[in-house]
C-alpha atoms as a PDB file:
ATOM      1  CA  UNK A   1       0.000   0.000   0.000  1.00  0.00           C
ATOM      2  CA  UNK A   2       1.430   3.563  -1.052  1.00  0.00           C
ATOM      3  CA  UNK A   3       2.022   6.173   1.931  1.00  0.00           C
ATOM      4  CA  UNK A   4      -0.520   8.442  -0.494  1.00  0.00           C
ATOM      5  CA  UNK A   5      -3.428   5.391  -0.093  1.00  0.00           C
ATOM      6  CA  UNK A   6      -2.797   4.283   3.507  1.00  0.00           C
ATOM      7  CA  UNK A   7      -3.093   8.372   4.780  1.00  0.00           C
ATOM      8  CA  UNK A   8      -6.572   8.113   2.525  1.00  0.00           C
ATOM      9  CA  UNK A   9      -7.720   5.204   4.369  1.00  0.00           C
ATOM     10  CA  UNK A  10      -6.274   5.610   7.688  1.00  0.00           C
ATOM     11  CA  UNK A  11      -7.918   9.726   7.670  1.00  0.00           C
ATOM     12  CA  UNK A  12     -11.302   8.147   7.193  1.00  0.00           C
ATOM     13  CA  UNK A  13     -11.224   4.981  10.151  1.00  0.00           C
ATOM     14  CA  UNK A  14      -8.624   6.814  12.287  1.00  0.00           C
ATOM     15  CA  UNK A  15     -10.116   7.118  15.981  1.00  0.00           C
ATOM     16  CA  UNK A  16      -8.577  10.453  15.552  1.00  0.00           C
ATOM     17  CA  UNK A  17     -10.867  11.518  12.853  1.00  0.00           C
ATOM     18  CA  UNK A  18     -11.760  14.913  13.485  1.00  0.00           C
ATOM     19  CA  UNK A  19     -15.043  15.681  15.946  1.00  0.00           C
ATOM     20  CA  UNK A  20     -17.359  18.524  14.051  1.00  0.00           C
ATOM     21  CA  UNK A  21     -16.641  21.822  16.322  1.00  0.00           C
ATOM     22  CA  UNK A  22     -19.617  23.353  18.127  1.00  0.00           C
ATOM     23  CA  UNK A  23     -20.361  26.709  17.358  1.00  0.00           C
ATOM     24  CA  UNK A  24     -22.667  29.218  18.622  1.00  0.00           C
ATOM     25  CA  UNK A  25     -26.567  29.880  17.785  1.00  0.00           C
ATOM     26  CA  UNK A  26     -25.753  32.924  15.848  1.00  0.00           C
ATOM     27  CA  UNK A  27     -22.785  30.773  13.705  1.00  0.00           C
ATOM     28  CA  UNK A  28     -25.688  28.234  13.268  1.00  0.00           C
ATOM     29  CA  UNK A  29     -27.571  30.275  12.005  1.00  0.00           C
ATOM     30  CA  UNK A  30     -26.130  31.811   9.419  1.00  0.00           C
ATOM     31  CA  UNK A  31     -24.628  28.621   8.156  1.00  0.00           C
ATOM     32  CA  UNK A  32     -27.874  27.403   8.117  1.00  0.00           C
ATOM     33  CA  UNK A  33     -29.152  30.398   6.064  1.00  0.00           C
ATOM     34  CA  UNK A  34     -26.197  30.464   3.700  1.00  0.00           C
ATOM     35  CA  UNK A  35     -26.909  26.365   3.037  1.00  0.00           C
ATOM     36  CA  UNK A  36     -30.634  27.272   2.233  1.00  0.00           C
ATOM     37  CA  UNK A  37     -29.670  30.258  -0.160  1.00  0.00           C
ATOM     38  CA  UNK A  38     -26.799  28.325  -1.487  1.00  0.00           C
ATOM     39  CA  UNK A  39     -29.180  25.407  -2.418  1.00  0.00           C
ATOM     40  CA  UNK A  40     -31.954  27.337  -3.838  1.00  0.00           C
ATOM     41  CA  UNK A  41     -29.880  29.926  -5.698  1.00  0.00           C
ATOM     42  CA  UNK A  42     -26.212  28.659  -6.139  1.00  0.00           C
ATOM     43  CA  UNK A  43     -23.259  30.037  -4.100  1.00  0.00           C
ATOM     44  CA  UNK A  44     -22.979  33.024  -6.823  1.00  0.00           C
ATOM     45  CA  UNK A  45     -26.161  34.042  -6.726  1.00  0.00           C
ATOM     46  CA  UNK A  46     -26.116  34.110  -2.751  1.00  0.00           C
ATOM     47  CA  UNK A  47     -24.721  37.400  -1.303  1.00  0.00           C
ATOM     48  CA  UNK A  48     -23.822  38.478   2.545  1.00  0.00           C
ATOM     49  CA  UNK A  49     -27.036  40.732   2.837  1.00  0.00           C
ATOM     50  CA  UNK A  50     -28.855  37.526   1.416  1.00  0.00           C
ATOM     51  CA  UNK A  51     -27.612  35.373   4.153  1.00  0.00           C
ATOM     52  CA  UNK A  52     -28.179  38.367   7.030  1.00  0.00           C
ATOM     53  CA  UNK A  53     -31.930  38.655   6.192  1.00  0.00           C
ATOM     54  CA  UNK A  54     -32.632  35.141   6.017  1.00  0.00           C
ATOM     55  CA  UNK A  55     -30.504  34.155   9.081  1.00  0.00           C
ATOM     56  CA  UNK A  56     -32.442  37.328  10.714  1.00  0.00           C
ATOM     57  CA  UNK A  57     -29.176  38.735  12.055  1.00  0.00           C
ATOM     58  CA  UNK A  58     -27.344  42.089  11.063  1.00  0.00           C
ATOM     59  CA  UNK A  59     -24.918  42.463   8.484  1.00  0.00           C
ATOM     60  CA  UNK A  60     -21.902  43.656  10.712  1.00  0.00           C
ATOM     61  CA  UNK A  61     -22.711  39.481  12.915  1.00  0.00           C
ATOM     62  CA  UNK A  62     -22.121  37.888   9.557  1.00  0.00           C
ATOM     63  CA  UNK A  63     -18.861  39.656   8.782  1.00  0.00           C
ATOM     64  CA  UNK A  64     -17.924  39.201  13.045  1.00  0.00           C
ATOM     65  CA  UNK A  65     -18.256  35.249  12.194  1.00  0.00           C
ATOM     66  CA  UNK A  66     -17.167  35.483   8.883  1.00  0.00           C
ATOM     67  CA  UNK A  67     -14.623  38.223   7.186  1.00  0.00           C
ATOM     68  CA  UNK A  68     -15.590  37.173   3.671  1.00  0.00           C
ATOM     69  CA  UNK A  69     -18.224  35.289   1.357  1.00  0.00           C
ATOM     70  CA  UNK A  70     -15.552  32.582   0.550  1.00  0.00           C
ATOM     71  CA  UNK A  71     -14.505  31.973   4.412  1.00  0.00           C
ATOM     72  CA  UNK A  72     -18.189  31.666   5.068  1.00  0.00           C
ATOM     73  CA  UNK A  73     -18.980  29.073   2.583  1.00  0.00           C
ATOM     74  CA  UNK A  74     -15.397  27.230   3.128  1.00  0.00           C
ATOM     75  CA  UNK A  75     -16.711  26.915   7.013  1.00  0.00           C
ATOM     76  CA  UNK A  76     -20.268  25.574   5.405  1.00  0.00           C
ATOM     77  CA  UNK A  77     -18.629  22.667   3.350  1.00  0.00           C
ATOM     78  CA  UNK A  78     -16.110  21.863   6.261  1.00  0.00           C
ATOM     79  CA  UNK A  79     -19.074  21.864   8.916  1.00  0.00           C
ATOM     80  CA  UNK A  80     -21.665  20.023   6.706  1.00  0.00           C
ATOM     81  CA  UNK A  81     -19.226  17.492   5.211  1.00  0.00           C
ATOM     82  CA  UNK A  82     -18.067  17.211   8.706  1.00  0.00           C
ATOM     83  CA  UNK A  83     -20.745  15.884   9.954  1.00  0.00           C
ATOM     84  CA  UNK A  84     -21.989  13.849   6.917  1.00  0.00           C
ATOM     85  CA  UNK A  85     -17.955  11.986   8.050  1.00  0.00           C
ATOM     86  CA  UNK A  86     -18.877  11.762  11.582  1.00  0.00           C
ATOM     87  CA  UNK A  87     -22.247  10.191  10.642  1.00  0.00           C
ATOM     88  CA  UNK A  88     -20.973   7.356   8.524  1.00  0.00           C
ATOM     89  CA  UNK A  89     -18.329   6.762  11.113  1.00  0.00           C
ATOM     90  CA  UNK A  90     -21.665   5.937  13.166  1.00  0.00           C
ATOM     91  CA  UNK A  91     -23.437   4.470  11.329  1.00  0.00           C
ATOM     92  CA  UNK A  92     -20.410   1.624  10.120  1.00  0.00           C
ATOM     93  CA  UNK A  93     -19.490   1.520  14.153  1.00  0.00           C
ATOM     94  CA  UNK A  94     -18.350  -2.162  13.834  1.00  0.00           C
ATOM     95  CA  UNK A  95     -19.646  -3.519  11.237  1.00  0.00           C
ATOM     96  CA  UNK A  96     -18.121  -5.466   8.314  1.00  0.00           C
ATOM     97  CA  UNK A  97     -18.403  -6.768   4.454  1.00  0.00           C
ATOM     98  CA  UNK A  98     -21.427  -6.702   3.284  1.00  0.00           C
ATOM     99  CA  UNK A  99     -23.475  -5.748   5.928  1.00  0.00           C
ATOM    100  CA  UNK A 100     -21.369  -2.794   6.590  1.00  0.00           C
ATOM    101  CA  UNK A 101     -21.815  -1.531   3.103  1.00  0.00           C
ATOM    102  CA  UNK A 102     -25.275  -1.543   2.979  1.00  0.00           C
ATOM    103  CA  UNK A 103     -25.710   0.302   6.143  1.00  0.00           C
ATOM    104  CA  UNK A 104     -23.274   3.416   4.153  1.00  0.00           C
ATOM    105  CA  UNK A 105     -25.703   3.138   1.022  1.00  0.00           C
ATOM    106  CA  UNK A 106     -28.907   3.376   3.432  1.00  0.00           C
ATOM    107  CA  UNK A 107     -27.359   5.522   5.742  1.00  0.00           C
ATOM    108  CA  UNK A 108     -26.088   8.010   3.325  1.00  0.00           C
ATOM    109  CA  UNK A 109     -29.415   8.204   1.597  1.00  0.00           C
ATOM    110  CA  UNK A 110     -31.439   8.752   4.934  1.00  0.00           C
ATOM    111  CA  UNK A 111     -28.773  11.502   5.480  1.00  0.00           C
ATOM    112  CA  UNK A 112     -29.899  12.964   1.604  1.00  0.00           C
ATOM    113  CA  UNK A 113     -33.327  13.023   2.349  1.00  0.00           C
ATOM    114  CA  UNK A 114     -33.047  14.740   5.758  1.00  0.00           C
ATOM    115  CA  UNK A 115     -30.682  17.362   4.392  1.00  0.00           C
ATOM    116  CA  UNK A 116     -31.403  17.491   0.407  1.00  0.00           C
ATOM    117  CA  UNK A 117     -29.890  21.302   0.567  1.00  0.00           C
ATOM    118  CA  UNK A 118     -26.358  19.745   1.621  1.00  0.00           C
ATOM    119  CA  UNK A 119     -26.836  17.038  -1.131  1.00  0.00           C
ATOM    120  CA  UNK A 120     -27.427  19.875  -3.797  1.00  0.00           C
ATOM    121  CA  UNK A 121     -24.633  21.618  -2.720  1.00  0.00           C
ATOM    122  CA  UNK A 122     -22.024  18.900  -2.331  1.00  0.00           C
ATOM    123  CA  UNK A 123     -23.334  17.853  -6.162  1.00  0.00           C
ATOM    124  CA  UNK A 124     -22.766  20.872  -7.322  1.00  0.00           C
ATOM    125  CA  UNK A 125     -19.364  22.384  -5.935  1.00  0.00           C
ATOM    126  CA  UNK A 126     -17.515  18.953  -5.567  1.00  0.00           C
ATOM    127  CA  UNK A 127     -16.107  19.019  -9.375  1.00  0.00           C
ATOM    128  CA  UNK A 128     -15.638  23.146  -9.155  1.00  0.00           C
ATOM    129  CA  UNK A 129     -11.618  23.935  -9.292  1.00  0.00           C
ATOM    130  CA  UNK A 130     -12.032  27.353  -9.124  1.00  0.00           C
ATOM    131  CA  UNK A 131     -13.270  27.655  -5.390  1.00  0.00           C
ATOM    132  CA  UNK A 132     -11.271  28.981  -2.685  1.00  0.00           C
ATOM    133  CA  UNK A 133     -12.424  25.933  -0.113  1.00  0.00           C
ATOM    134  CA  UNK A 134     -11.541  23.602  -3.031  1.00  0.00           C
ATOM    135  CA  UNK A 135      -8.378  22.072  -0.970  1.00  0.00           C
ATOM    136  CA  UNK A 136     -10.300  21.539   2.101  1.00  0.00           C
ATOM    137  CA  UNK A 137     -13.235  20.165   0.432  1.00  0.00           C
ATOM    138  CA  UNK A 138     -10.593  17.578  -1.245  1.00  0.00           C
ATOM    139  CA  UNK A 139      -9.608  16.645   2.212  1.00  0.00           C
ATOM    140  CA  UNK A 140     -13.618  16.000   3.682  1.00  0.00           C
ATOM    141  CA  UNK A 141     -14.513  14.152   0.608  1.00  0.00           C
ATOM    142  CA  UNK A 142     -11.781  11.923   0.602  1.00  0.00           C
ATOM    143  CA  UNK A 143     -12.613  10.542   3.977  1.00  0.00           C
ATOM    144  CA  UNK A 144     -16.262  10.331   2.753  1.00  0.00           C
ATOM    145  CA  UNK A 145     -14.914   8.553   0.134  1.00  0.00           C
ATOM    146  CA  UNK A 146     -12.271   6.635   2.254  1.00  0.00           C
ATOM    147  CA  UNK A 147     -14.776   4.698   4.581  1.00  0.00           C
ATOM    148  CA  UNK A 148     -16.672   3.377   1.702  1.00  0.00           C
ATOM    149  CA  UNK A 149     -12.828   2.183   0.564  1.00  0.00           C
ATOM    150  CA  UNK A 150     -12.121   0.255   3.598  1.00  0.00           C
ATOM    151  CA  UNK A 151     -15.236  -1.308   3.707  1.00  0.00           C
ATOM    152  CA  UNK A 152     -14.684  -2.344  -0.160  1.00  0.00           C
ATOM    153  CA  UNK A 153     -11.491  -3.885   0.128  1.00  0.00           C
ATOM    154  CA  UNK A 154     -12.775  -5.887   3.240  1.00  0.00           C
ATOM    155  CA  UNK A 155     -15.223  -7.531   0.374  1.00  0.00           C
ATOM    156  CA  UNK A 156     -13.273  -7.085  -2.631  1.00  0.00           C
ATOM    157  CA  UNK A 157     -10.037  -7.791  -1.942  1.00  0.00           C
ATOM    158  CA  UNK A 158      -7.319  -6.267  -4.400  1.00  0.00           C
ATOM    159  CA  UNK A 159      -6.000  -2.875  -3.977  1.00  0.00           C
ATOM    160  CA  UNK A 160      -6.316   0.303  -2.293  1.00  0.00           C
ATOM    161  CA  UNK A 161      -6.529   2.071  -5.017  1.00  0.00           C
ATOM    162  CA  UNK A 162      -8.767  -0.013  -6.969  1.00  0.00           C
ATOM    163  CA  UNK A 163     -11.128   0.558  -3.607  1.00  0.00           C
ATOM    164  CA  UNK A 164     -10.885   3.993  -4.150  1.00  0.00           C
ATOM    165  CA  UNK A 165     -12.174   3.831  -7.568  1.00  0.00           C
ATOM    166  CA  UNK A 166     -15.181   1.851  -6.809  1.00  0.00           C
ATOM    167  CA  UNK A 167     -15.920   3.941  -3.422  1.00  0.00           C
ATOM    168  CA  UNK A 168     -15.869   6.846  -5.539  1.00  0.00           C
ATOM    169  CA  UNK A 169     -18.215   5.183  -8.135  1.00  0.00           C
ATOM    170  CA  UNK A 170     -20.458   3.733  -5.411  1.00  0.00           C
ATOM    171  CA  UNK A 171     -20.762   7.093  -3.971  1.00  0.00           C
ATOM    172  CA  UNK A 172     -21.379   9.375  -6.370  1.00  0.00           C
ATOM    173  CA  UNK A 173     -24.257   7.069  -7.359  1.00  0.00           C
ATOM    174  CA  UNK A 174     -26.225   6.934  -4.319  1.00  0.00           C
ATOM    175  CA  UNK A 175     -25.145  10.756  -4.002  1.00  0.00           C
ATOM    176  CA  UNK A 176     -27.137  11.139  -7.288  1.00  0.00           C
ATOM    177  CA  UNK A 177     -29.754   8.241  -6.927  1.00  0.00           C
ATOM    178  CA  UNK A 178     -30.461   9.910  -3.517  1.00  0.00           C
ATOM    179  CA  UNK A 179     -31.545  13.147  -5.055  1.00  0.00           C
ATOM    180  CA  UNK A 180     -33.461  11.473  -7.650  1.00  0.00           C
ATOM    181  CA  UNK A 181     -35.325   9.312  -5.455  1.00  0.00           C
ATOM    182  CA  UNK A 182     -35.959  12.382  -3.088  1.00  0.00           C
ATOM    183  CA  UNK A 183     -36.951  14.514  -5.666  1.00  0.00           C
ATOM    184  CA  UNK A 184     -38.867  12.668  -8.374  1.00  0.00           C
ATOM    185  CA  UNK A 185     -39.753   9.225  -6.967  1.00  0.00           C
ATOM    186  CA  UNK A 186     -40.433  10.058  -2.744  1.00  0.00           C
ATOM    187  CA  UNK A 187     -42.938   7.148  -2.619  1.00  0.00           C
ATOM    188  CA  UNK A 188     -40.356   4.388  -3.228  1.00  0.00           C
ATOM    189  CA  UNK A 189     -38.752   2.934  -0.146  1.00  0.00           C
ATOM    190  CA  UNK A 190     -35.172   3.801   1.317  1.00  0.00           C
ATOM    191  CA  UNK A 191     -34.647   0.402   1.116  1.00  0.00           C
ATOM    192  CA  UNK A 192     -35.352  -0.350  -2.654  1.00  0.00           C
ATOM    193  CA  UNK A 193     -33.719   2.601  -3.983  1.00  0.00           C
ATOM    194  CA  UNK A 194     -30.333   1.115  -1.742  1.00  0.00           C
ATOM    195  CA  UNK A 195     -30.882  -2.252  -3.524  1.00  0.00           C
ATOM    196  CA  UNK A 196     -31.154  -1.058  -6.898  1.00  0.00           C
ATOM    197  CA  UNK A 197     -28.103   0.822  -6.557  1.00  0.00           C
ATOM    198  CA  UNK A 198     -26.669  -2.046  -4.751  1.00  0.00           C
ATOM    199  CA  UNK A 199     -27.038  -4.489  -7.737  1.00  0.00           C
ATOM    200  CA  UNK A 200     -25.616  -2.371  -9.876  1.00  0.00           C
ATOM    201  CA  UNK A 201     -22.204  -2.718  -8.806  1.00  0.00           C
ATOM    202  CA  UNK A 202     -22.053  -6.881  -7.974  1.00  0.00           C
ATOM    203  CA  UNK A 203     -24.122  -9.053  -6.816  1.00  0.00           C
ATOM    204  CA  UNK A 204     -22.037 -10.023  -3.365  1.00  0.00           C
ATOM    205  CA  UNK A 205     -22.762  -6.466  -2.527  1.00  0.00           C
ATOM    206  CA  UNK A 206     -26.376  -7.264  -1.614  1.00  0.00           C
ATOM    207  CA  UNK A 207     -25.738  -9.848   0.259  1.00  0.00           C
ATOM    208  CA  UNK A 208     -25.864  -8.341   3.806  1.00  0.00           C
ATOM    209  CA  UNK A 209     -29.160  -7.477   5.447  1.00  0.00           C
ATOM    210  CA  UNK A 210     -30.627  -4.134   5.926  1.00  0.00           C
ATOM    211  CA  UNK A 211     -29.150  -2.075   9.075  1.00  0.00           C
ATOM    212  CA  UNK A 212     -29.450   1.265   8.661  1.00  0.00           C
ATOM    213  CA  UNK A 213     -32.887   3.057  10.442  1.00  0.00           C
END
């Protein structure tokens, strides 16, 4: 294993894996008003009086938190990807193969139906290269990416690398499958849209029984 794959992997099931900060119920509230604006309207289109009004706070708060529009959303992706990391940390907790990979697909689509703005937003800006946050987002998704990985290679076999590749492919498509199911197709299950996407990718994937709440 190459010191570049084993940091990837050992950033994502590392006990030391970064705890999401707490901040305070003015911070919360703007980056909860920036995520809604963001998601409706794209980052561009969302300014600093935007996210004042609809976090119903003055201008001056926003810029005490937050000295500029790009340190405001870099602090958005790191907090909301933050958690989505700590939450499929959880939601593995011990398990293994199969099992364990299933409970990641359902998990990560109960987590894109309870926050569809942070699914929008992580579709949209994780290809961008001209963002400011674009380094740190690199770093959050690839310990998104990096517990589906270790879970892979646990069924797979093979590389590290060639884990990467199909955690990446397994991700984006419930990332994507998620929002479609949320947004067009609501009435089908959690659970069928996880198989479907499941069976796509090999049959000893579905394998395990359904964990995830």
């Amino acid at each position: 294993m190459s010191i570049r794959v084993k940091e990837f992997v050992m950033s994502a099931i590392s006990p030391e894996a970064p705890l999401v900060p707490k901040v305070s119920k003015t911070k919360r509230a703007i980056l909860d008003a920036a995520l809604e604006l963001s998601a409706r309207g794209g980052i561009t289109g969302t300014t600093m009086d935007d996210v004042a009004l609809e976090a119903g706070v003055a201008k001056g708060s926003v810029y005490y938190n937050f000295t500029s529009k790009d340190q405001l959303f870099e602090a958005l992706m790191d907090d909301g990807l933050g958690q989505f990391h700590a939450f499929l940390l959880g939601v593995r907790g011990d398990l293994v193969g199969p099992a364990a990979l299933r409970a990641l697909v359902e998990g990560t689509l109960d987590r894109i139906r309870d926050n569809q703005a942070m699914a929008k937003l992580l579709v949209a800006e994780l290809f961008r290269t001209d963002r400011m946050w674009r380094e740190s987002l690199t770093i959050v998704r690839n310990r998104l990416i990096g517990v589906f990985a270790d879970v892979l290679q646990g069924i797979d076999g093979g590389t590290s690398v060639a884990a990467e590749i199909r955690a990446s492919a397994i991700f984006g498509a419930v990332l994507v499958a998620g929002l479609e199911w949320v947004v067009f197709d609501p009435e089908r299950s959690r659970d069928e849209t996880a198989e479907a996407i499941l069976s796509v990718f090999s049959p000893a994937y579905i394998t395990g029984v359904s964990v995830a709440g």
